[in-house]
PDB file of N, CA and C in Angstrom:
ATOM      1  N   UNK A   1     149.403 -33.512 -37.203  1.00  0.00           N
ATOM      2  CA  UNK A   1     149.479 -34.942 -37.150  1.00  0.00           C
ATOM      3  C   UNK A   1     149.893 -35.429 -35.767  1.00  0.00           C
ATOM      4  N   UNK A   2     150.678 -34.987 -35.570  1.00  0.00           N
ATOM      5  CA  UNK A   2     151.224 -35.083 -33.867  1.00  0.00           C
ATOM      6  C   UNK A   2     150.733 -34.336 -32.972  1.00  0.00           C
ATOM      7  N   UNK A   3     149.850 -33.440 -33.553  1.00  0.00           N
ATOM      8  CA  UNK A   3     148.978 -32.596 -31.849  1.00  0.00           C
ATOM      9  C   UNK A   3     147.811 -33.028 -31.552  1.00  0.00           C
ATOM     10  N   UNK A   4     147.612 -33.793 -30.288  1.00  0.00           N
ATOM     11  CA  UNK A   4     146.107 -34.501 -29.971  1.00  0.00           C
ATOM     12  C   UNK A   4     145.470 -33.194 -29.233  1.00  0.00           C
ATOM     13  N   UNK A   5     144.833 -32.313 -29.088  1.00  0.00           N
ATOM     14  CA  UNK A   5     144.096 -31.833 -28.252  1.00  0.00           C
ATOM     15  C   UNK A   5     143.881 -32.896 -26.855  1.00  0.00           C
ATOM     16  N   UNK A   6     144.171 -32.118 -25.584  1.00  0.00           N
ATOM     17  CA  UNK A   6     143.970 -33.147 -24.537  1.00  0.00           C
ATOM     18  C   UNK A   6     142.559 -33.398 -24.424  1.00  0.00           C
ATOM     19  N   UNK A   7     142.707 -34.383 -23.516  1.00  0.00           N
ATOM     20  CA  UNK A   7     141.136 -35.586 -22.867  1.00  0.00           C
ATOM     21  C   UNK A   7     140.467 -34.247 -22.326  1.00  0.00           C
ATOM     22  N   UNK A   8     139.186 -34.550 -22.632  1.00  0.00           N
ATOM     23  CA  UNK A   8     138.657 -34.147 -21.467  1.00  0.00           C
ATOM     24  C   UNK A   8     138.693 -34.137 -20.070  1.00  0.00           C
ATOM     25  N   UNK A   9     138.705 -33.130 -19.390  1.00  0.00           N
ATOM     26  CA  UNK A   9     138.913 -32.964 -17.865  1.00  0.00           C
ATOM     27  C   UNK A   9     140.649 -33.134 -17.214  1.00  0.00           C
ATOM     28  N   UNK A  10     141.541 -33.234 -18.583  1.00  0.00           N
ATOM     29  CA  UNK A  10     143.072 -33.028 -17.859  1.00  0.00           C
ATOM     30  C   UNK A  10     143.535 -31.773 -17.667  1.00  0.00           C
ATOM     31  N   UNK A  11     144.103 -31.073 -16.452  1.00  0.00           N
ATOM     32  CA  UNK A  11     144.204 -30.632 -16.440  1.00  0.00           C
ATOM     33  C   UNK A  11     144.997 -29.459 -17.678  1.00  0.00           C
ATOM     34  N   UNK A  12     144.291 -27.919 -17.963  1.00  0.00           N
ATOM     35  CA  UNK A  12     144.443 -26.887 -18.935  1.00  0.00           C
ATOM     36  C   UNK A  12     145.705 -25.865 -18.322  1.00  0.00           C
ATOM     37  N   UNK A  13     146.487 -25.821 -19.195  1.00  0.00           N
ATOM     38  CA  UNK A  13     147.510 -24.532 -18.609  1.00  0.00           C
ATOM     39  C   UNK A  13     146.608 -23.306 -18.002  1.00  0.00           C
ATOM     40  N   UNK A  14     147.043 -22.291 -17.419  1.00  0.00           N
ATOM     41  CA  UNK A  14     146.637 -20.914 -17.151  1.00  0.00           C
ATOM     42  C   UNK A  14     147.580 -20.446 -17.249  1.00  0.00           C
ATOM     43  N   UNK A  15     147.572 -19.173 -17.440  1.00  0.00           N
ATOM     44  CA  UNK A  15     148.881 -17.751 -17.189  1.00  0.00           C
ATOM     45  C   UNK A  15     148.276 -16.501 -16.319  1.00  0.00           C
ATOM     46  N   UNK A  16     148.965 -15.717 -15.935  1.00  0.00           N
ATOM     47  CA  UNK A  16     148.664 -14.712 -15.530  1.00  0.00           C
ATOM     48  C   UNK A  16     147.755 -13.860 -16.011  1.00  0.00           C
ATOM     49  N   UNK A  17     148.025 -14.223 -17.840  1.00  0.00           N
ATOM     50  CA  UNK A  17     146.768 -13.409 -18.262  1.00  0.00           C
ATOM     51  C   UNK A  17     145.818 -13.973 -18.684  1.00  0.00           C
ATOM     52  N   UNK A  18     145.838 -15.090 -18.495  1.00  0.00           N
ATOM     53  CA  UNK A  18     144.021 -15.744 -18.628  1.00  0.00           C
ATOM     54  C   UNK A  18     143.667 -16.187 -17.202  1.00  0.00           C
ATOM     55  N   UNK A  19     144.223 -15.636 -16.054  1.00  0.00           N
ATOM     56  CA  UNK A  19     143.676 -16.780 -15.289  1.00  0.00           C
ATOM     57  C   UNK A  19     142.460 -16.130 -14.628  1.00  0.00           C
ATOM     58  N   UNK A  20     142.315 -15.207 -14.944  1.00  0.00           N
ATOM     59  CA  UNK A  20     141.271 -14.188 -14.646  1.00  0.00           C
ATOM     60  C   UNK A  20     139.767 -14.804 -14.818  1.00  0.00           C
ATOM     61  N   UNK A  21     139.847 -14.594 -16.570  1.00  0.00           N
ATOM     62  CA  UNK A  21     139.170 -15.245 -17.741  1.00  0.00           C
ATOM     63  C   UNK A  21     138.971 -16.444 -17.637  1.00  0.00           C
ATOM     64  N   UNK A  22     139.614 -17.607 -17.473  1.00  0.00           N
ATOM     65  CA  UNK A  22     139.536 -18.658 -17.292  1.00  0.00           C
ATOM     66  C   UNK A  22     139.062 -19.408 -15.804  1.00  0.00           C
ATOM     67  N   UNK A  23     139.514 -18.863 -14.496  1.00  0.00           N
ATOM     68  CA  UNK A  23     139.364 -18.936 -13.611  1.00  0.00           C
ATOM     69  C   UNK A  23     138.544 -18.101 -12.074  1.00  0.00           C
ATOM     70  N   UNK A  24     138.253 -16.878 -12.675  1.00  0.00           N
ATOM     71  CA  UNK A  24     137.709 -16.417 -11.628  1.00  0.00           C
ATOM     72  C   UNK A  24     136.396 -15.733 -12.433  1.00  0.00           C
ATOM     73  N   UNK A  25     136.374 -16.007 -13.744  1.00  0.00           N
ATOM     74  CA  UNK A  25     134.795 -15.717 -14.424  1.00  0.00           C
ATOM     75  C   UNK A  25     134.058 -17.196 -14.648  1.00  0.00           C
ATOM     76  N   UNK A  26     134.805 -18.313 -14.182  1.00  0.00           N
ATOM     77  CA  UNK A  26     134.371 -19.489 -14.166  1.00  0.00           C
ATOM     78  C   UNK A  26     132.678 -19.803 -13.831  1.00  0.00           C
ATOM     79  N   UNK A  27     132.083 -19.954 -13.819  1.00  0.00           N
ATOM     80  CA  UNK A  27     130.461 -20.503 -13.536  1.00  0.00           C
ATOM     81  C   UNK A  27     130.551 -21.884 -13.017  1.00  0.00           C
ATOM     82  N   UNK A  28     131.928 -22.783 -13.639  1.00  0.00           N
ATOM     83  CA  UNK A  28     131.879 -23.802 -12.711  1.00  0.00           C
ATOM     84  C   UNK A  28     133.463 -23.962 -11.940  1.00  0.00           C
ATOM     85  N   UNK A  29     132.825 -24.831 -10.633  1.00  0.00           N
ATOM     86  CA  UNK A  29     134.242 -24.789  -9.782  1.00  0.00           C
ATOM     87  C   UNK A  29     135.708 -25.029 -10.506  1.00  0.00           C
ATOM     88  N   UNK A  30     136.457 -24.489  -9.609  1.00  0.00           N
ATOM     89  CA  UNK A  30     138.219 -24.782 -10.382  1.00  0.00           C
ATOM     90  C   UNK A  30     139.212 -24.961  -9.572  1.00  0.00           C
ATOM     91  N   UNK A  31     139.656 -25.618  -9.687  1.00  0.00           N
ATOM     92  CA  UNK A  31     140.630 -26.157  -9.292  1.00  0.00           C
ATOM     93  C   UNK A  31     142.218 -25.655 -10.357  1.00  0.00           C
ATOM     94  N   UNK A  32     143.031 -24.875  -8.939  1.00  0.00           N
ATOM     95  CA  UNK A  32     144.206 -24.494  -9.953  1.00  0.00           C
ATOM     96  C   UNK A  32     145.722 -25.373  -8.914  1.00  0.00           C
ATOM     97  N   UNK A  33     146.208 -26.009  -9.832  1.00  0.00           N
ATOM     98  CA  UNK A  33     147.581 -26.391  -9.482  1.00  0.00           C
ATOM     99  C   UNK A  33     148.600 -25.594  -9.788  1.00  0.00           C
ATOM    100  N   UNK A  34     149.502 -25.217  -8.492  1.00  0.00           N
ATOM    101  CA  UNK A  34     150.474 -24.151  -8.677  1.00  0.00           C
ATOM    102  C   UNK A  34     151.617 -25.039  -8.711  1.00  0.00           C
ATOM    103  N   UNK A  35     152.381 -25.227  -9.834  1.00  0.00           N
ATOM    104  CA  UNK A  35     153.649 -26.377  -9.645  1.00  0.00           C
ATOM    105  C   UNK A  35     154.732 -25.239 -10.330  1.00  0.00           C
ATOM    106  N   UNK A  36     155.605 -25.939 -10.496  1.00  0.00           N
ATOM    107  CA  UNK A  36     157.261 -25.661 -10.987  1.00  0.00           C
ATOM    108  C   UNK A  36     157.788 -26.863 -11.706  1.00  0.00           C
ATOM    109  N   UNK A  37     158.639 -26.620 -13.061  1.00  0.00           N
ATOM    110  CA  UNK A  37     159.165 -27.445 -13.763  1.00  0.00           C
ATOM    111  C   UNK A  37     160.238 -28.425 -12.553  1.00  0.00           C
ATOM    112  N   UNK A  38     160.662 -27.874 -11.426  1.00  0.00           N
ATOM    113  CA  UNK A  38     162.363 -28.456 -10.853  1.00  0.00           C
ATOM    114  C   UNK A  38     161.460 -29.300  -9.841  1.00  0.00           C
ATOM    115  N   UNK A  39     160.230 -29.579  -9.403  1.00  0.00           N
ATOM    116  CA  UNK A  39     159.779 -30.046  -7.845  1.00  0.00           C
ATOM    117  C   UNK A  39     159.219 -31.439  -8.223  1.00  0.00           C
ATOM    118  N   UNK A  40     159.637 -32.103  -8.004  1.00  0.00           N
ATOM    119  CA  UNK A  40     159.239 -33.736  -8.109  1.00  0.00           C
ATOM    120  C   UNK A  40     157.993 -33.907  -7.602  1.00  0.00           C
ATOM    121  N   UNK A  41     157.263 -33.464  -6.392  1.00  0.00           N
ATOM    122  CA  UNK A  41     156.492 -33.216  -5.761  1.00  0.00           C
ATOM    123  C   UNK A  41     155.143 -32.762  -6.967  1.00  0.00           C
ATOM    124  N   UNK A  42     155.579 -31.460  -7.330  1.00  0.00           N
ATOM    125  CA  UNK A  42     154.883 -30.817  -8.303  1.00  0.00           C
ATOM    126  C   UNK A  42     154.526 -31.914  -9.495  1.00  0.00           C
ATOM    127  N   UNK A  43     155.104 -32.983  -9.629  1.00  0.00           N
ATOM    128  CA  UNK A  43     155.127 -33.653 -11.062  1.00  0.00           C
ATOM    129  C   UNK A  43     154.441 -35.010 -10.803  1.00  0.00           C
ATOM    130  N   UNK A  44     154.075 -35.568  -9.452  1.00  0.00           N
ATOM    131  CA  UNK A  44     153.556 -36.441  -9.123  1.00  0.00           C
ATOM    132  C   UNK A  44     152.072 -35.884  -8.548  1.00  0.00           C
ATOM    133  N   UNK A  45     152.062 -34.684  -7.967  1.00  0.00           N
ATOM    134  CA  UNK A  45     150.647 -33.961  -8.339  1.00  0.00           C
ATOM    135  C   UNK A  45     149.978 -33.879  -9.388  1.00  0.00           C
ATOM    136  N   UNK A  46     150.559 -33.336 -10.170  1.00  0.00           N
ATOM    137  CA  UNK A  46     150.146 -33.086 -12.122  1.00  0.00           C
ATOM    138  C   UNK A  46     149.361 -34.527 -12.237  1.00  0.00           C
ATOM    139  N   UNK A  47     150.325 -35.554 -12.096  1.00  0.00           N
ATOM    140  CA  UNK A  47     149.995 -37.412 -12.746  1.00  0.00           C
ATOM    141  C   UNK A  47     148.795 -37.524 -12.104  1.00  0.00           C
ATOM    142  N   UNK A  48     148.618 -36.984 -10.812  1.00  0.00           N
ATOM    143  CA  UNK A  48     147.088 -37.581  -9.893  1.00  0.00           C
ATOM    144  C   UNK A  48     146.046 -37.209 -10.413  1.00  0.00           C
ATOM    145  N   UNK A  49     146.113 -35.189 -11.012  1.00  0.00           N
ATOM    146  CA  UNK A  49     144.987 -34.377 -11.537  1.00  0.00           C
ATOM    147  C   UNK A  49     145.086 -34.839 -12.562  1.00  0.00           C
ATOM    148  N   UNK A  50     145.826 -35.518 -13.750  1.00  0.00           N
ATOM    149  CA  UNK A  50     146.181 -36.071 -14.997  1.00  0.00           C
ATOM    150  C   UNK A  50     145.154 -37.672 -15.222  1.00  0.00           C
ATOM    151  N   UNK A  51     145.039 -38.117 -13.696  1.00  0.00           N
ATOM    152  CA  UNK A  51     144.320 -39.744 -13.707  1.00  0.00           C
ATOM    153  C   UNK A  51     142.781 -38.958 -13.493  1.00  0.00           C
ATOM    154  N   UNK A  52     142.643 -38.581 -12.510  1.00  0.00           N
ATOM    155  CA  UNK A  52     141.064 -38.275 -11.700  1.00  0.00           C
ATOM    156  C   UNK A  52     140.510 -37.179 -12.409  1.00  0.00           C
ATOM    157  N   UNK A  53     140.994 -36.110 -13.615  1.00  0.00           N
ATOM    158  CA  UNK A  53     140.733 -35.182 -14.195  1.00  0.00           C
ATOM    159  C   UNK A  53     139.228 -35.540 -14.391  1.00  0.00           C
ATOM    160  N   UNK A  54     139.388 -36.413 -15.684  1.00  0.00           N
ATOM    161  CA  UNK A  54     138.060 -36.819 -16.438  1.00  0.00           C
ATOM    162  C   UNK A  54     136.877 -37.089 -15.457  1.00  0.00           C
ATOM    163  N   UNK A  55     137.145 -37.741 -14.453  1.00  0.00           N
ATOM    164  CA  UNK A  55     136.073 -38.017 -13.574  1.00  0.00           C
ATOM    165  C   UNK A  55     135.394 -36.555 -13.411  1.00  0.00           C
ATOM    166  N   UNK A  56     135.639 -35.100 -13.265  1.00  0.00           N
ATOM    167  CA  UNK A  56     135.304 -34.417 -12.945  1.00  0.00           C
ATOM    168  C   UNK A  56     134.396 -33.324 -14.340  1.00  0.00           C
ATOM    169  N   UNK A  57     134.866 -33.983 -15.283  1.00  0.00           N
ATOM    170  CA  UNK A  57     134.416 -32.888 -16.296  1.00  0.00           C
ATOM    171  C   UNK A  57     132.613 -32.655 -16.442  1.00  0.00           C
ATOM    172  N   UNK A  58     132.725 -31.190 -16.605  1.00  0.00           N
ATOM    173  CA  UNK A  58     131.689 -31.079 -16.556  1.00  0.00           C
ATOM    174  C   UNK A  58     130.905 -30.093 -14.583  1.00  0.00           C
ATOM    175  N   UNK A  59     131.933 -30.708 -13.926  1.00  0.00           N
ATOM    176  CA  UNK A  59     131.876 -30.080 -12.700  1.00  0.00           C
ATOM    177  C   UNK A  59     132.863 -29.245 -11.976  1.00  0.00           C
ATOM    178  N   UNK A  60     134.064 -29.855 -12.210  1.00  0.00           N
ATOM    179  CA  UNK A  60     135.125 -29.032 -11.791  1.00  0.00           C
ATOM    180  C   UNK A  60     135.933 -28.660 -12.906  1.00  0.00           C
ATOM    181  N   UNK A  61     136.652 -27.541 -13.212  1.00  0.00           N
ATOM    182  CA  UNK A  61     137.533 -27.733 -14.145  1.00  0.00           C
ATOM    183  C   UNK A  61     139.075 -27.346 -13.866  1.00  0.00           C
ATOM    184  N   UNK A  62     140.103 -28.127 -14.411  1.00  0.00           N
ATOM    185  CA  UNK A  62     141.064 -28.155 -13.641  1.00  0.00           C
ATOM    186  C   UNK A  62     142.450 -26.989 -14.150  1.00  0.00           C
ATOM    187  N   UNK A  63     142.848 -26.444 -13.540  1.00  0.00           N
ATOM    188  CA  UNK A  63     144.137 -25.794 -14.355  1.00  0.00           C
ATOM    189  C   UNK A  63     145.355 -26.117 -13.877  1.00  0.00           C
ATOM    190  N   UNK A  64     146.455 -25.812 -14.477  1.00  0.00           N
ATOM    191  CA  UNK A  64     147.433 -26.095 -14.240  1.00  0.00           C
ATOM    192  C   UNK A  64     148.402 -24.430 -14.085  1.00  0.00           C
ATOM    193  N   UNK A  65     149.394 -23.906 -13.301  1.00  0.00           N
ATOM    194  CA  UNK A  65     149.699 -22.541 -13.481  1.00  0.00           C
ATOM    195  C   UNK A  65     150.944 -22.758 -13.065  1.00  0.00           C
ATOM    196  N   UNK A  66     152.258 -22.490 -13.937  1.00  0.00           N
ATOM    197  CA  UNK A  66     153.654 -22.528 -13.485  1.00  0.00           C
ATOM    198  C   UNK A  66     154.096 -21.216 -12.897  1.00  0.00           C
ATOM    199  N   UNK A  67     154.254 -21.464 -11.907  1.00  0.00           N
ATOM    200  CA  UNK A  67     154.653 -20.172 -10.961  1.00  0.00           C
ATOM    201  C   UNK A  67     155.978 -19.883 -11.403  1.00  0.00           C
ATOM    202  N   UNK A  68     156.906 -19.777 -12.023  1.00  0.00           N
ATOM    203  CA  UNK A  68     157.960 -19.220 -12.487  1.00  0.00           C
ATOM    204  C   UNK A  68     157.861 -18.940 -13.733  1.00  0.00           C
ATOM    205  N   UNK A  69     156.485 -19.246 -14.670  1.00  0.00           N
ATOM    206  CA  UNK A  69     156.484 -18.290 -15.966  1.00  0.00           C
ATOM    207  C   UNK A  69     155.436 -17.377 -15.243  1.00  0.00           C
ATOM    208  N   UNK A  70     154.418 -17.591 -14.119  1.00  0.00           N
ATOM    209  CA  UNK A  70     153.680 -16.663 -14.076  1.00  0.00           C
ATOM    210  C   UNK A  70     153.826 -16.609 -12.606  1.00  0.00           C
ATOM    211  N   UNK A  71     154.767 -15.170 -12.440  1.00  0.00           N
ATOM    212  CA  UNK A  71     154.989 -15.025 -10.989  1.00  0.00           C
ATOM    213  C   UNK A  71     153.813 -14.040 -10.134  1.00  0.00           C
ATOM    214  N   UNK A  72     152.795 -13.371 -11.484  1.00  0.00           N
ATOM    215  CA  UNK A  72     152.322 -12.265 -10.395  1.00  0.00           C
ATOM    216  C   UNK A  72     150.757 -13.339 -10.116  1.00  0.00           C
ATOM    217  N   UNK A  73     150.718 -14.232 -10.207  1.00  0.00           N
ATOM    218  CA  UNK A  73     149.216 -14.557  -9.948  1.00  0.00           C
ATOM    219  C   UNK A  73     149.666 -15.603  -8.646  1.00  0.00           C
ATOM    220  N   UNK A  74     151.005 -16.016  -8.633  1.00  0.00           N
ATOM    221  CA  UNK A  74     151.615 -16.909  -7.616  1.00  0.00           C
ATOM    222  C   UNK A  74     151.634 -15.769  -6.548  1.00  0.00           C
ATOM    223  N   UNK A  75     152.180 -14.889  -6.572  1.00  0.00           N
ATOM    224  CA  UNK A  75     152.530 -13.593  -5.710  1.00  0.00           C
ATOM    225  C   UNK A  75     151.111 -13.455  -5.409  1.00  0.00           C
ATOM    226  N   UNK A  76     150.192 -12.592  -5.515  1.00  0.00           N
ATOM    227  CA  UNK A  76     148.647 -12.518  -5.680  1.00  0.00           C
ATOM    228  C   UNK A  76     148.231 -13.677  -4.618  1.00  0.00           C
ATOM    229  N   UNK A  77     148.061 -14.608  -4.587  1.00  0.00           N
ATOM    230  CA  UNK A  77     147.587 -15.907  -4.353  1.00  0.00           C
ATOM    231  C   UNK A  77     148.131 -16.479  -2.920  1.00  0.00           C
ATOM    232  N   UNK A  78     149.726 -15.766  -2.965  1.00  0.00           N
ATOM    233  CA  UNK A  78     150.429 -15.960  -1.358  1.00  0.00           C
ATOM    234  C   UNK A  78     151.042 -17.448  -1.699  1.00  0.00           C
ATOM    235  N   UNK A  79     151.293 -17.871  -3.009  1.00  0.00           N
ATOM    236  CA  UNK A  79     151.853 -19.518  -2.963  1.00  0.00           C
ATOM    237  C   UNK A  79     153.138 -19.405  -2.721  1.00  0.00           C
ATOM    238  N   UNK A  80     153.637 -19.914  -1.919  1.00  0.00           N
ATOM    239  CA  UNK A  80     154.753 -19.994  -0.804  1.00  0.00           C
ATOM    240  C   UNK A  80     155.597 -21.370  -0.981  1.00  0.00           C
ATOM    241  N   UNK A  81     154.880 -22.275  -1.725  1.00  0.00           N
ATOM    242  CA  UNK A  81     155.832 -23.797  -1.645  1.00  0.00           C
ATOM    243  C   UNK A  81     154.443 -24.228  -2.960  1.00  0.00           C
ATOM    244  N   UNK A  82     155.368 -25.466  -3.686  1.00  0.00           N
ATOM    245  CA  UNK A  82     154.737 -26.112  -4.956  1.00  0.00           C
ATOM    246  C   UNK A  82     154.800 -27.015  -4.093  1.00  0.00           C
ATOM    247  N   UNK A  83     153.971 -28.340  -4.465  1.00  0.00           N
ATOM    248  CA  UNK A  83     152.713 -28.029  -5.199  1.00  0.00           C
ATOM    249  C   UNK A  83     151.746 -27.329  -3.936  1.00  0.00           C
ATOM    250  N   UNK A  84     150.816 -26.456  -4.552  1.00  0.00           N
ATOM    251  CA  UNK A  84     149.808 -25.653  -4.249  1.00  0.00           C
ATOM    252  C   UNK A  84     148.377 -26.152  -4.981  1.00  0.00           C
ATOM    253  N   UNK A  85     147.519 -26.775  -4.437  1.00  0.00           N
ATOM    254  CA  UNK A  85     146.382 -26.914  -5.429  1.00  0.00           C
ATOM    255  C   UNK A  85     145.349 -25.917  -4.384  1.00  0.00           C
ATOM    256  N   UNK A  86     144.826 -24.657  -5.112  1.00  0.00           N
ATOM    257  CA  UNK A  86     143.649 -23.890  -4.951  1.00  0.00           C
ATOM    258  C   UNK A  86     142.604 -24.114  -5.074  1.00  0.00           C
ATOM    259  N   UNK A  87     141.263 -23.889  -5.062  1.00  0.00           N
ATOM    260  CA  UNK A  87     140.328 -24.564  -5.313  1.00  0.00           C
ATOM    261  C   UNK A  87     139.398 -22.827  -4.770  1.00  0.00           C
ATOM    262  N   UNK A  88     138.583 -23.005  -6.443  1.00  0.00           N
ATOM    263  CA  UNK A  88     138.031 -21.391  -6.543  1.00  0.00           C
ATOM    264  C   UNK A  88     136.136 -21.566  -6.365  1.00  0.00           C
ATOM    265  N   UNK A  89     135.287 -21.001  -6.113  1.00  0.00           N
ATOM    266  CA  UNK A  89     134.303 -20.836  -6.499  1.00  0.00           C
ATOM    267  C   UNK A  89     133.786 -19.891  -6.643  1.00  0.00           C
ATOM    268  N   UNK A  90     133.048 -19.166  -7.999  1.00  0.00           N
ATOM    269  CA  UNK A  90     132.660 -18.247  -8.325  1.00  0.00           C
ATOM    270  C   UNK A  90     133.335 -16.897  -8.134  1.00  0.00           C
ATOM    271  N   UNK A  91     134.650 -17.696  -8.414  1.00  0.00           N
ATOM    272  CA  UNK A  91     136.131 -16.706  -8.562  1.00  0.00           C
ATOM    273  C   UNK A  91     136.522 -16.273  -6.974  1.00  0.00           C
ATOM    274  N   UNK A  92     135.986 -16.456  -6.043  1.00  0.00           N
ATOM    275  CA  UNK A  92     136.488 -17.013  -4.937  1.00  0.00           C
ATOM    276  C   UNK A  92     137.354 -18.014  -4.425  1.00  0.00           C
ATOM    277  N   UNK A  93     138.555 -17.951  -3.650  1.00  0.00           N
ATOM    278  CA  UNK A  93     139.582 -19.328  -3.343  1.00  0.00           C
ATOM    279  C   UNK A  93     138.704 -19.640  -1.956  1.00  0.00           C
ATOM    280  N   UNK A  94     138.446 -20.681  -2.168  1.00  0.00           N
ATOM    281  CA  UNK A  94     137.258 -21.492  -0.962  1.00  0.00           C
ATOM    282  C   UNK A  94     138.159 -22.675  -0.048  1.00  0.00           C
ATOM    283  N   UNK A  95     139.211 -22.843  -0.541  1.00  0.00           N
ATOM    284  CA  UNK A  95     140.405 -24.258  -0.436  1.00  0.00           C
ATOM    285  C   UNK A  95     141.687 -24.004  -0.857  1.00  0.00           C
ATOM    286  N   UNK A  96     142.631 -24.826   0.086  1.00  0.00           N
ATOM    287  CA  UNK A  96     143.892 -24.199  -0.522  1.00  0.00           C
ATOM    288  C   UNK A  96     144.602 -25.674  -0.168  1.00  0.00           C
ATOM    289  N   UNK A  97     145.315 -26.766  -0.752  1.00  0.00           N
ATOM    290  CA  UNK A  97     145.821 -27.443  -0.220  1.00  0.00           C
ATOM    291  C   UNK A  97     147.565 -27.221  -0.313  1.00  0.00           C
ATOM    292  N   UNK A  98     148.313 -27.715  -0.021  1.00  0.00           N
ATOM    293  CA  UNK A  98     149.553 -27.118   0.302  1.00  0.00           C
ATOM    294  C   UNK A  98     150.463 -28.706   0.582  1.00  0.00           C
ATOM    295  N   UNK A  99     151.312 -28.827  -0.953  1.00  0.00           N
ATOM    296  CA  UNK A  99     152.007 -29.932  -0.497  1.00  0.00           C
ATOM    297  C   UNK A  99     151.692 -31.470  -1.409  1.00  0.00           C
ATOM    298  N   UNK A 100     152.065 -32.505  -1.534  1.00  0.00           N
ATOM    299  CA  UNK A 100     151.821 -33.710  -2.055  1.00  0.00           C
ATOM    300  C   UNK A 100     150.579 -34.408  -1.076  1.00  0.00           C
ATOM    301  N   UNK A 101     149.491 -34.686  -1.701  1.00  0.00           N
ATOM    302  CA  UNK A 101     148.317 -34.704  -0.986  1.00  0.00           C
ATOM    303  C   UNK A 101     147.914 -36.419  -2.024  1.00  0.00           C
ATOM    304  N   UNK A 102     147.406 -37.097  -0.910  1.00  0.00           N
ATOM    305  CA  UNK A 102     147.466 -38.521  -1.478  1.00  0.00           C
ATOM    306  C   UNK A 102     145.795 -38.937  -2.234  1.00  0.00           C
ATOM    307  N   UNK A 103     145.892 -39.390  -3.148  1.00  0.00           N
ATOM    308  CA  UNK A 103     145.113 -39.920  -4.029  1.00  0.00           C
ATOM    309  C   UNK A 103     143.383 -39.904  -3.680  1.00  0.00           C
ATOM    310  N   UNK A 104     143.049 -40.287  -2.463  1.00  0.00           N
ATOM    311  CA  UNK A 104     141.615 -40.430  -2.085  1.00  0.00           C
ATOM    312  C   UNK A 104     141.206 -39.096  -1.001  1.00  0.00           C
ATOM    313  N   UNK A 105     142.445 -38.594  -0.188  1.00  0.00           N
ATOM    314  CA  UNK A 105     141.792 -37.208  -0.107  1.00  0.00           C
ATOM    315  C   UNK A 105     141.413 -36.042  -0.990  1.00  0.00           C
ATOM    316  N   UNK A 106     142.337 -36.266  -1.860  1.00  0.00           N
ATOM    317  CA  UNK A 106     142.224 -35.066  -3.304  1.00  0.00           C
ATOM    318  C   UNK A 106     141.264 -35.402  -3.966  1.00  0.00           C
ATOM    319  N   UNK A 107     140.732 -36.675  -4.176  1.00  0.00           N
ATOM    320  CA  UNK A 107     139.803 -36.535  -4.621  1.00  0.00           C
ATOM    321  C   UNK A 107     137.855 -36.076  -4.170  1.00  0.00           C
ATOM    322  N   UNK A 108     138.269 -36.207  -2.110  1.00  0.00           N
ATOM    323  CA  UNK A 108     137.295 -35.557  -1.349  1.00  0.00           C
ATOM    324  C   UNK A 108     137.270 -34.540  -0.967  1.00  0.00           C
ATOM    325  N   UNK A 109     138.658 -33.508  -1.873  1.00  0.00           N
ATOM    326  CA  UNK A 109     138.225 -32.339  -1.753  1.00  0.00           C
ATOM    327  C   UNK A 109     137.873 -31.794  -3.096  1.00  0.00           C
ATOM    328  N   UNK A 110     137.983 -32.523  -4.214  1.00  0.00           N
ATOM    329  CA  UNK A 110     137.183 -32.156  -5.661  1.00  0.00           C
ATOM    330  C   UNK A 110     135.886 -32.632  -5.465  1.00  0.00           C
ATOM    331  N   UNK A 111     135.527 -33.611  -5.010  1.00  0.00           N
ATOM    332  CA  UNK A 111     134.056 -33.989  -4.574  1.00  0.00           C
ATOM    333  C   UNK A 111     133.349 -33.104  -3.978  1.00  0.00           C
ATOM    334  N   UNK A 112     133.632 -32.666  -2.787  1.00  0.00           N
ATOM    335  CA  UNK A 112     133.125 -31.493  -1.917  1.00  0.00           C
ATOM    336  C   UNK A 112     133.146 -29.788  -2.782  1.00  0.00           C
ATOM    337  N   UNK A 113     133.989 -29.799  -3.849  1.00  0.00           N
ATOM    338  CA  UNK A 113     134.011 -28.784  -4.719  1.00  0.00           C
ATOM    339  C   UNK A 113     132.910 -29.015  -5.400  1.00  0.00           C
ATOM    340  N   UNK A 114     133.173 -29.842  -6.490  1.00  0.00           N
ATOM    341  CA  UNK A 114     131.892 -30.037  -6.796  1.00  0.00           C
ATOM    342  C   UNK A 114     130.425 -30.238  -6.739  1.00  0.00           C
ATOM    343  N   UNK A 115     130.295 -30.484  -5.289  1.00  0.00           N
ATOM    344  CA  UNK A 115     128.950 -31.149  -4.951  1.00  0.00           C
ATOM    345  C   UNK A 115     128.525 -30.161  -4.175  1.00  0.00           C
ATOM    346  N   UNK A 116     129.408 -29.131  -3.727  1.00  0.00           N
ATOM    347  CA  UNK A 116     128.659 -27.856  -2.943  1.00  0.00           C
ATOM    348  C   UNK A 116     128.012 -26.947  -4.030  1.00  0.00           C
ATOM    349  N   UNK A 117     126.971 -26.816  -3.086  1.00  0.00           N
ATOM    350  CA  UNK A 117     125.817 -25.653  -3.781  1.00  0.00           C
ATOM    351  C   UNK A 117     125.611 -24.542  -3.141  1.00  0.00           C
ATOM    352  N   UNK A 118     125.500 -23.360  -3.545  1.00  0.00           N
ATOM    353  CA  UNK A 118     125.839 -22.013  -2.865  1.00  0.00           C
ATOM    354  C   UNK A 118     123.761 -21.525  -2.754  1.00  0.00           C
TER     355      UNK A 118
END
């Protein structure tokens, strides 16, 4: 009664052990946010991929990955400071942004994710 399945295109948890599965067997682009429950930073990232998600469904798909429940894919990855948004193609990291990144560039680097063709 109280569990909505989320919207389309908001960002999906990952873990260490799906992010494999979920993210680097992907067919379409991905976008992974590396945050932490304590970083304010991290939580005003989430709200941006949380607004512009939907715009993307269907082209990008977005994850979400808490680096302190899942330390070996943070380790792996070299994420050094939250927020971290990655950006994969065909399980390749093609993009790495690093930091609180404002509203209309993030969304020209999901654009450029999406709209590149290999």
């Amino acid at each position: 009664m109280f569990f909505k399945p989320p919207k389309p295109g908001k960002p999906l948890p990952v873990t260490d052990s799906s992010f494999s599965e979920e993210v680097l067997k992907s067919e379409v682009p991905v976008a992974v946010d590396f945050w932490s429950a304590g970083c304010s930073p991290c939580q005003v990232m989430g709200g941006l991929l949380d607004e512009i998600g939907p715009d993307y469904v269907g082209r990008v798909r977005i994850f979400k990955l808490n680096v302190d429940q899942n330390p070996e894919t943070a380790i792996q990855y070299q994420i050094q400071s939250v927020p971290t948004v990655m950006l994969f193609r065909k399980g390749k990291p093609v993009d790495r942004v690093v930091g609180l990144m404002p509203l209309k560039p993030l969304r020209a680097k999901l654009d450029s994710l999406a709209g590149t063709k290999d």
